[in-house]
PDB file of N, CA and C in Angstrom:
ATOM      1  N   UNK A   1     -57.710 -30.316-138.223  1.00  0.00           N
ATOM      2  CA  UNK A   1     -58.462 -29.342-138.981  1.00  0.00           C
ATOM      3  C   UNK A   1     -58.584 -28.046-138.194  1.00  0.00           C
ATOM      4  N   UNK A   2     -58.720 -28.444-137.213  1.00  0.00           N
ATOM      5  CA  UNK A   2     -58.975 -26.702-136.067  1.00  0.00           C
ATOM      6  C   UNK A   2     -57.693 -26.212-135.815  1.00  0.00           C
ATOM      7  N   UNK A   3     -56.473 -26.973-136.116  1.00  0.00           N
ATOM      8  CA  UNK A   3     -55.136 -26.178-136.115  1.00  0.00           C
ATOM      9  C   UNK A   3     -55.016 -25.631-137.647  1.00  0.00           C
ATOM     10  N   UNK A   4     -55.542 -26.345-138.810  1.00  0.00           N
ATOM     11  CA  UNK A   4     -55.219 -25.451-139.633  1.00  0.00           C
ATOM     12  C   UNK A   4     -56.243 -24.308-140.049  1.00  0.00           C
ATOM     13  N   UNK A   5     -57.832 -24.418-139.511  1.00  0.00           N
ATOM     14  CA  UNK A   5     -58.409 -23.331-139.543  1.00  0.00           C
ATOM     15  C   UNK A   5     -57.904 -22.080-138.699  1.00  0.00           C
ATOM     16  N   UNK A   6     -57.134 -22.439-137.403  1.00  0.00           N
ATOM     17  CA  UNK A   6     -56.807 -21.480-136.268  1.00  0.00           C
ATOM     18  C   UNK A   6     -57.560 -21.061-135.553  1.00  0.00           C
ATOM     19  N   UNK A   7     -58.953 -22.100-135.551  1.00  0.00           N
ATOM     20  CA  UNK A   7     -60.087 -21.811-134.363  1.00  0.00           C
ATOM     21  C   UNK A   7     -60.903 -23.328-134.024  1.00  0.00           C
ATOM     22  N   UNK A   8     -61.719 -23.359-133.058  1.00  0.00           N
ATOM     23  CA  UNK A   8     -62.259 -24.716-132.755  1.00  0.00           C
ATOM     24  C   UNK A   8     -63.770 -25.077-134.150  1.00  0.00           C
ATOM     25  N   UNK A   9     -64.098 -25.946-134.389  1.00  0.00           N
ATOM     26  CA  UNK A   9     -64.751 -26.208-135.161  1.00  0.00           C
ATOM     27  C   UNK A   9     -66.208 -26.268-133.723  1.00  0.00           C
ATOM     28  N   UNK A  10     -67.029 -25.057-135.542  1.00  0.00           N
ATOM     29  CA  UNK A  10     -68.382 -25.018-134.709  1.00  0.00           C
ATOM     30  C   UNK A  10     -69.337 -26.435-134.443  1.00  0.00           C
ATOM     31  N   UNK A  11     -70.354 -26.364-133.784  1.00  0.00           N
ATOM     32  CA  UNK A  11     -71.499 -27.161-134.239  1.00  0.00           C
ATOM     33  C   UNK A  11     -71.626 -27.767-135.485  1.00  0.00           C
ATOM     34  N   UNK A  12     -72.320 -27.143-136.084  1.00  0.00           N
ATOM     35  CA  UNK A  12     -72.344 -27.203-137.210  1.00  0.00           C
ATOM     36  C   UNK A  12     -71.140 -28.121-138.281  1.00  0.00           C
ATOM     37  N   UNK A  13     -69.789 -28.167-137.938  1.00  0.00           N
ATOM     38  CA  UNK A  13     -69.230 -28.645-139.131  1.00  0.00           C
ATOM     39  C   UNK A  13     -68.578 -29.725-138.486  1.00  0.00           C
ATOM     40  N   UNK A  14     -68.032 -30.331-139.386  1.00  0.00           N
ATOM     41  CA  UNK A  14     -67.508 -32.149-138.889  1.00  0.00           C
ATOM     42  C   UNK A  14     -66.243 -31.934-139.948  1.00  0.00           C
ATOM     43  N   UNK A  15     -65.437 -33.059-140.109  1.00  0.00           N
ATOM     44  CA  UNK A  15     -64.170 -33.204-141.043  1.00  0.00           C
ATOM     45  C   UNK A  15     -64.802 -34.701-141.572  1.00  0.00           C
ATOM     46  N   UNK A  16     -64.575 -34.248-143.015  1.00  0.00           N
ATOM     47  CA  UNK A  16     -64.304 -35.895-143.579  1.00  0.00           C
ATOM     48  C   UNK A  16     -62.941 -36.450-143.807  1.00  0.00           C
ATOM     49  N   UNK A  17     -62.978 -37.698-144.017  1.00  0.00           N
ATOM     50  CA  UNK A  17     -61.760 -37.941-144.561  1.00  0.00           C
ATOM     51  C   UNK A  17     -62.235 -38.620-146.155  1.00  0.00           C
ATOM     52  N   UNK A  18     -61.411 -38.091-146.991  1.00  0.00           N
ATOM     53  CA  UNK A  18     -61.737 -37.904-148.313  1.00  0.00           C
ATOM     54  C   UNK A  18     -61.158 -39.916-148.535  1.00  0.00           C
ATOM     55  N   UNK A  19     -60.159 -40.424-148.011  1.00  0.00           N
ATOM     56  CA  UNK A  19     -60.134 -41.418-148.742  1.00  0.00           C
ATOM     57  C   UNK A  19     -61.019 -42.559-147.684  1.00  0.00           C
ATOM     58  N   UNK A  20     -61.349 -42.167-146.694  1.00  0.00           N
ATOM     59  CA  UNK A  20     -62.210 -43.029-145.687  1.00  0.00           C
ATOM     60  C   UNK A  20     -61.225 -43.425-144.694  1.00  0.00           C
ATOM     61  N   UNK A  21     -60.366 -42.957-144.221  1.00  0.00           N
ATOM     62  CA  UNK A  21     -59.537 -43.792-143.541  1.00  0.00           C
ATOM     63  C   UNK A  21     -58.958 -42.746-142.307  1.00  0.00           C
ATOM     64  N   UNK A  22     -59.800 -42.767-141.482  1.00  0.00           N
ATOM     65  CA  UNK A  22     -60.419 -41.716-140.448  1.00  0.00           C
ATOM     66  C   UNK A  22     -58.551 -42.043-139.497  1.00  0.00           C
ATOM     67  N   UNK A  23     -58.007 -43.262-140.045  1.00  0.00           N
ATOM     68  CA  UNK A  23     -56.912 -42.333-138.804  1.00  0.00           C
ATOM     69  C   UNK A  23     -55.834 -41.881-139.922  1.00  0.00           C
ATOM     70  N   UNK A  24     -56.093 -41.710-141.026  1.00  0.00           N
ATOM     71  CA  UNK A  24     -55.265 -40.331-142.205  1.00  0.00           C
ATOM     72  C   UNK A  24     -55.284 -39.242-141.870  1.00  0.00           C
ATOM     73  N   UNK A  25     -54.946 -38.439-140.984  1.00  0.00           N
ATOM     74  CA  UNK A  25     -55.049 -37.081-140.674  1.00  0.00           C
ATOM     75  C   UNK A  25     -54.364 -36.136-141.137  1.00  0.00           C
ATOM     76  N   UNK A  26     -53.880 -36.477-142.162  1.00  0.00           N
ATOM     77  CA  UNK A  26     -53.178 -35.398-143.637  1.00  0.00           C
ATOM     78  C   UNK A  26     -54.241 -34.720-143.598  1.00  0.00           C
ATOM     79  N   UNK A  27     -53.652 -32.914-143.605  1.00  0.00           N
ATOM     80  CA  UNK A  27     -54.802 -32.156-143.910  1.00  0.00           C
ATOM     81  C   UNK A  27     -55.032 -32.255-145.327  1.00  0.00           C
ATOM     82  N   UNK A  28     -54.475 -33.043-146.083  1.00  0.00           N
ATOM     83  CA  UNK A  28     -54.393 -32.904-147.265  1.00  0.00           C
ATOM     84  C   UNK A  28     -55.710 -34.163-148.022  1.00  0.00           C
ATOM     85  N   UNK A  29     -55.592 -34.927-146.514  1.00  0.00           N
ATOM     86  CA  UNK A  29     -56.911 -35.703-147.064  1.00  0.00           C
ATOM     87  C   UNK A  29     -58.242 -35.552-145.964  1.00  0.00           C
ATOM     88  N   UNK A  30     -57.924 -34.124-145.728  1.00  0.00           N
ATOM     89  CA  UNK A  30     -59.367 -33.433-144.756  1.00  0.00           C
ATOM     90  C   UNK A  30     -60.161 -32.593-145.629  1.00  0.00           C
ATOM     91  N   UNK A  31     -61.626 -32.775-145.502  1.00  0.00           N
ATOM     92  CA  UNK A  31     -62.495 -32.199-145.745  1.00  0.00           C
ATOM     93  C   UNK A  31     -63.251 -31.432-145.104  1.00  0.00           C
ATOM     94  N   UNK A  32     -63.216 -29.963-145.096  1.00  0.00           N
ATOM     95  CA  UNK A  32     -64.255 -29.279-143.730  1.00  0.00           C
ATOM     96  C   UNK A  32     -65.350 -29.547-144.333  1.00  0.00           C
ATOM     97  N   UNK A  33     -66.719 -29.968-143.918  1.00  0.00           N
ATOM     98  CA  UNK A  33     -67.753 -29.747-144.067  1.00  0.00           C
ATOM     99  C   UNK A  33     -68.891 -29.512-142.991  1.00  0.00           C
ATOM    100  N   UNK A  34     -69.883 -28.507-143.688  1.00  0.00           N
ATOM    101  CA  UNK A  34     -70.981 -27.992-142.783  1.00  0.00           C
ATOM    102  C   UNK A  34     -71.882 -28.536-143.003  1.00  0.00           C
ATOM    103  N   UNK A  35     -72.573 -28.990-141.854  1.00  0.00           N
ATOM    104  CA  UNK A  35     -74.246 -29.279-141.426  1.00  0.00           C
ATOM    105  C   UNK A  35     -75.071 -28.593-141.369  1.00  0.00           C
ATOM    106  N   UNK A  36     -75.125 -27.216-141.847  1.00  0.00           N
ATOM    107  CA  UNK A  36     -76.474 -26.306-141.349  1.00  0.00           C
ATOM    108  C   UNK A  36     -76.794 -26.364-142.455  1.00  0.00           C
ATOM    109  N   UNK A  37     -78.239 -25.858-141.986  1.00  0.00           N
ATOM    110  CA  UNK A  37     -78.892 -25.182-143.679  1.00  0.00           C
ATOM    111  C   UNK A  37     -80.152 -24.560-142.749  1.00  0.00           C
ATOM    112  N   UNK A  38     -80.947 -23.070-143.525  1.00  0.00           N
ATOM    113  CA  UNK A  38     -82.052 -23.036-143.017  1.00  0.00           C
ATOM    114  C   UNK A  38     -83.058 -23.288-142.503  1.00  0.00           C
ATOM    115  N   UNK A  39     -84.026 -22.973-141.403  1.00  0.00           N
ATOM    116  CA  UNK A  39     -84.931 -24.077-141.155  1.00  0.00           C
ATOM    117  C   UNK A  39     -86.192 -24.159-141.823  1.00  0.00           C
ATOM    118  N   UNK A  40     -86.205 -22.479-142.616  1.00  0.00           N
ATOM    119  CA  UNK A  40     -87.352 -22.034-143.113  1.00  0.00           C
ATOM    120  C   UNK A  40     -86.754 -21.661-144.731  1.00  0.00           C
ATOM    121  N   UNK A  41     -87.710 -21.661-145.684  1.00  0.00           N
ATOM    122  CA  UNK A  41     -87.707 -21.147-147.030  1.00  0.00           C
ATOM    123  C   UNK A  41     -87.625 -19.840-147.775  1.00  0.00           C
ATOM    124  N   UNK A  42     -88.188 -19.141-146.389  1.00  0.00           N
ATOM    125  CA  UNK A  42     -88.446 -17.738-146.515  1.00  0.00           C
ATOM    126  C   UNK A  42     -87.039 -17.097-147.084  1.00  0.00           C
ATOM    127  N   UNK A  43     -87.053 -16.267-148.040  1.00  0.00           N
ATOM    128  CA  UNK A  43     -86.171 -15.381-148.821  1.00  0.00           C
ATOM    129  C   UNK A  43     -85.275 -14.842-147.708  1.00  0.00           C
ATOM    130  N   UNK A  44     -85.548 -14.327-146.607  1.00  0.00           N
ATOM    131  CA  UNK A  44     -85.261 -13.616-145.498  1.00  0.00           C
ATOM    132  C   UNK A  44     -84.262 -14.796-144.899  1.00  0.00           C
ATOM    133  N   UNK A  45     -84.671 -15.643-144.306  1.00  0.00           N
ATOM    134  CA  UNK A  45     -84.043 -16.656-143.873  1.00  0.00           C
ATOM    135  C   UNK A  45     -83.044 -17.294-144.604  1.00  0.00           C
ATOM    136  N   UNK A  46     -82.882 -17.317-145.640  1.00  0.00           N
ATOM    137  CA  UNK A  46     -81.687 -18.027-146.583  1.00  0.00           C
ATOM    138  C   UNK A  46     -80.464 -17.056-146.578  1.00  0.00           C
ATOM    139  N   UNK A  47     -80.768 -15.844-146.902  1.00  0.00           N
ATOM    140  CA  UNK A  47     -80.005 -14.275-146.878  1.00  0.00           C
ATOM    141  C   UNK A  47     -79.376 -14.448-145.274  1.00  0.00           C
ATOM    142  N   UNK A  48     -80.167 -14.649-144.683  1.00  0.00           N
ATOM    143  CA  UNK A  48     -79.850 -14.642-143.329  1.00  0.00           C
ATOM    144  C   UNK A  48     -78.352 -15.923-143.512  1.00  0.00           C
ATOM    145  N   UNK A  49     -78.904 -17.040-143.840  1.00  0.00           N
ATOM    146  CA  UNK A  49     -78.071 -17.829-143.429  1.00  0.00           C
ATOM    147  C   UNK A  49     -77.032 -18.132-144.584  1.00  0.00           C
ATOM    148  N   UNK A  50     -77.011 -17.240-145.899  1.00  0.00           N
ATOM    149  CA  UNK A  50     -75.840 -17.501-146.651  1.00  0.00           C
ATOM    150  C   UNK A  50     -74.783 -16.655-145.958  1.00  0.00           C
ATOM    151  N   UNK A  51     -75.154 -15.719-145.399  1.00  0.00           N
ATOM    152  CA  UNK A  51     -74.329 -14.142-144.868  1.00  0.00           C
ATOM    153  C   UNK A  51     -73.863 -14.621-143.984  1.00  0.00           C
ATOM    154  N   UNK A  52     -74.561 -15.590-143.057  1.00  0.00           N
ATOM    155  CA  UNK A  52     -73.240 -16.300-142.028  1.00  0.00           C
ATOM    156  C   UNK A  52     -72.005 -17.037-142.178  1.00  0.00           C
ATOM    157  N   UNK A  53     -73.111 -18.039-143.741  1.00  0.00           N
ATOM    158  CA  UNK A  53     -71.418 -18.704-144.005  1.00  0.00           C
ATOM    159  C   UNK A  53     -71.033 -17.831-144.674  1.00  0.00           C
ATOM    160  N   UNK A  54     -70.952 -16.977-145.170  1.00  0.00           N
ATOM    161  CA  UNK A  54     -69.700 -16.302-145.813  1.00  0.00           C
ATOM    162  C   UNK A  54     -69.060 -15.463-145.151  1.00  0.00           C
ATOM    163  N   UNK A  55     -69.348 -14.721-143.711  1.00  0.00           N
ATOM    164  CA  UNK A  55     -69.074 -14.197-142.867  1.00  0.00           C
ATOM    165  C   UNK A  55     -67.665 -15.121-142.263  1.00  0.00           C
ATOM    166  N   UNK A  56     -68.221 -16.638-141.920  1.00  0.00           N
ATOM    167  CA  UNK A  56     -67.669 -17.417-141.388  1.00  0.00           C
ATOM    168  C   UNK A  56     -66.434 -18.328-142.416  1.00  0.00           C
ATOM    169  N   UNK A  57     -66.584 -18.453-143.591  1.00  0.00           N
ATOM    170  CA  UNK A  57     -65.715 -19.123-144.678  1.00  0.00           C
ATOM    171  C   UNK A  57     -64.987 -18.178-145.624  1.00  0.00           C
ATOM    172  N   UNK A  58     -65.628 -17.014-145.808  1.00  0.00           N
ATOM    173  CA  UNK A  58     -65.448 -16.034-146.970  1.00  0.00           C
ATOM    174  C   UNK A  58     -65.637 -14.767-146.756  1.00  0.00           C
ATOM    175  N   UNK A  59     -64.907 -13.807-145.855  1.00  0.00           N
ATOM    176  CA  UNK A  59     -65.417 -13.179-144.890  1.00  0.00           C
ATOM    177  C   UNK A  59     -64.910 -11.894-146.063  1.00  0.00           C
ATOM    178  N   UNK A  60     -64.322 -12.304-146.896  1.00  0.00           N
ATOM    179  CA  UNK A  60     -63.341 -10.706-147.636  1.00  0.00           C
ATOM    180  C   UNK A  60     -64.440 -10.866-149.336  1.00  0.00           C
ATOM    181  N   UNK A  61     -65.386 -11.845-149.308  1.00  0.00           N
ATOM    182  CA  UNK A  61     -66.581 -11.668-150.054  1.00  0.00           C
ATOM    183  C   UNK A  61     -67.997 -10.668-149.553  1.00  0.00           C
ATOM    184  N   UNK A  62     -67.746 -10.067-148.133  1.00  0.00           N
ATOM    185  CA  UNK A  62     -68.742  -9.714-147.983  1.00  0.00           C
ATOM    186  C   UNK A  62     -68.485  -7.938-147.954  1.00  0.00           C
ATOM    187  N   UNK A  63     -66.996  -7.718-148.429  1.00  0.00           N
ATOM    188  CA  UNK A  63     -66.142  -6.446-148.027  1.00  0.00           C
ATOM    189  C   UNK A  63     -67.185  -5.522-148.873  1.00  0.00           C
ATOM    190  N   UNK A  64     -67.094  -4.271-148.533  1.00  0.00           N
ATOM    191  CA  UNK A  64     -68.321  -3.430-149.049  1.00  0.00           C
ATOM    192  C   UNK A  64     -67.451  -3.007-150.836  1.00  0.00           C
ATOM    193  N   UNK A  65     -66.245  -2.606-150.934  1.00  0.00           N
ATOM    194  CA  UNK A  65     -66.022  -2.884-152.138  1.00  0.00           C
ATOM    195  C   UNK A  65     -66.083  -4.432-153.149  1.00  0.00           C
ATOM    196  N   UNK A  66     -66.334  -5.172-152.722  1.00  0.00           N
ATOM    197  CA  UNK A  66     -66.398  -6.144-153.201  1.00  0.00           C
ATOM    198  C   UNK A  66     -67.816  -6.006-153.862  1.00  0.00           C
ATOM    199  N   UNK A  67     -69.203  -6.076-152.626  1.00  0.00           N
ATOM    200  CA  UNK A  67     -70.623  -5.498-152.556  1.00  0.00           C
ATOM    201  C   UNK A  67     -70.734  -4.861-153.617  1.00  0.00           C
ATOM    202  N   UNK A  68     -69.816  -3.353-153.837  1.00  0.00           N
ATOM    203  CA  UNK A  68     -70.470  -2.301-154.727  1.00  0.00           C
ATOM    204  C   UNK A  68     -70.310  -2.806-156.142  1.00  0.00           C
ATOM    205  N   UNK A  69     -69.005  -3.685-156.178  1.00  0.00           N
ATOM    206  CA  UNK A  69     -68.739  -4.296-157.827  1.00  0.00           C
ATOM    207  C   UNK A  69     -69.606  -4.772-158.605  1.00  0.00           C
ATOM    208  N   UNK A  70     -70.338  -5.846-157.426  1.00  0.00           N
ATOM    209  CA  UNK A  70     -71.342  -6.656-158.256  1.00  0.00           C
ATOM    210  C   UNK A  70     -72.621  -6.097-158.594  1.00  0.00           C
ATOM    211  N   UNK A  71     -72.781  -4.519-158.377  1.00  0.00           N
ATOM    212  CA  UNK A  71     -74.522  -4.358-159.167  1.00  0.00           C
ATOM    213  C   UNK A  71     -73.512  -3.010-160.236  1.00  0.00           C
TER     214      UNK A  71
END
């Protein structure tokens, strides 16, 4: 999974294997998934922490033309 992302996998995320069979290492039966989530409820704090993952997963969602489209 960190060769086909092209970086080391953070904290935060682990690989599944989609059919359970952990020595299948087809990326085709890899799942990235993340462990974080906020620690707090606060409006501030969620903003905070959606903007990372998308920084980090979806980084050409946060492009300022992209930004101006949606209001």
């Amino acid at each position: 999974m960190e060769r086909a992302l092209g970086r080391p996998l953070t904290p935060d995320e682990n690989v599944h294997h989609i059919n359970g069979d952990r020595q299948d290492n087809r990326l085709a039966n890899l799942e990235l998934w993340n462990t974080s989530q906020p620690a707090g409820q606060r409006i501030d704090d969620k903003v905070k922490w959606a903007t990372e993952l998308l920084r980090l997963y979806a980084p050409e969602l946060l492009a300022p033309a992209r930004l101006g489209a949606a209001s």
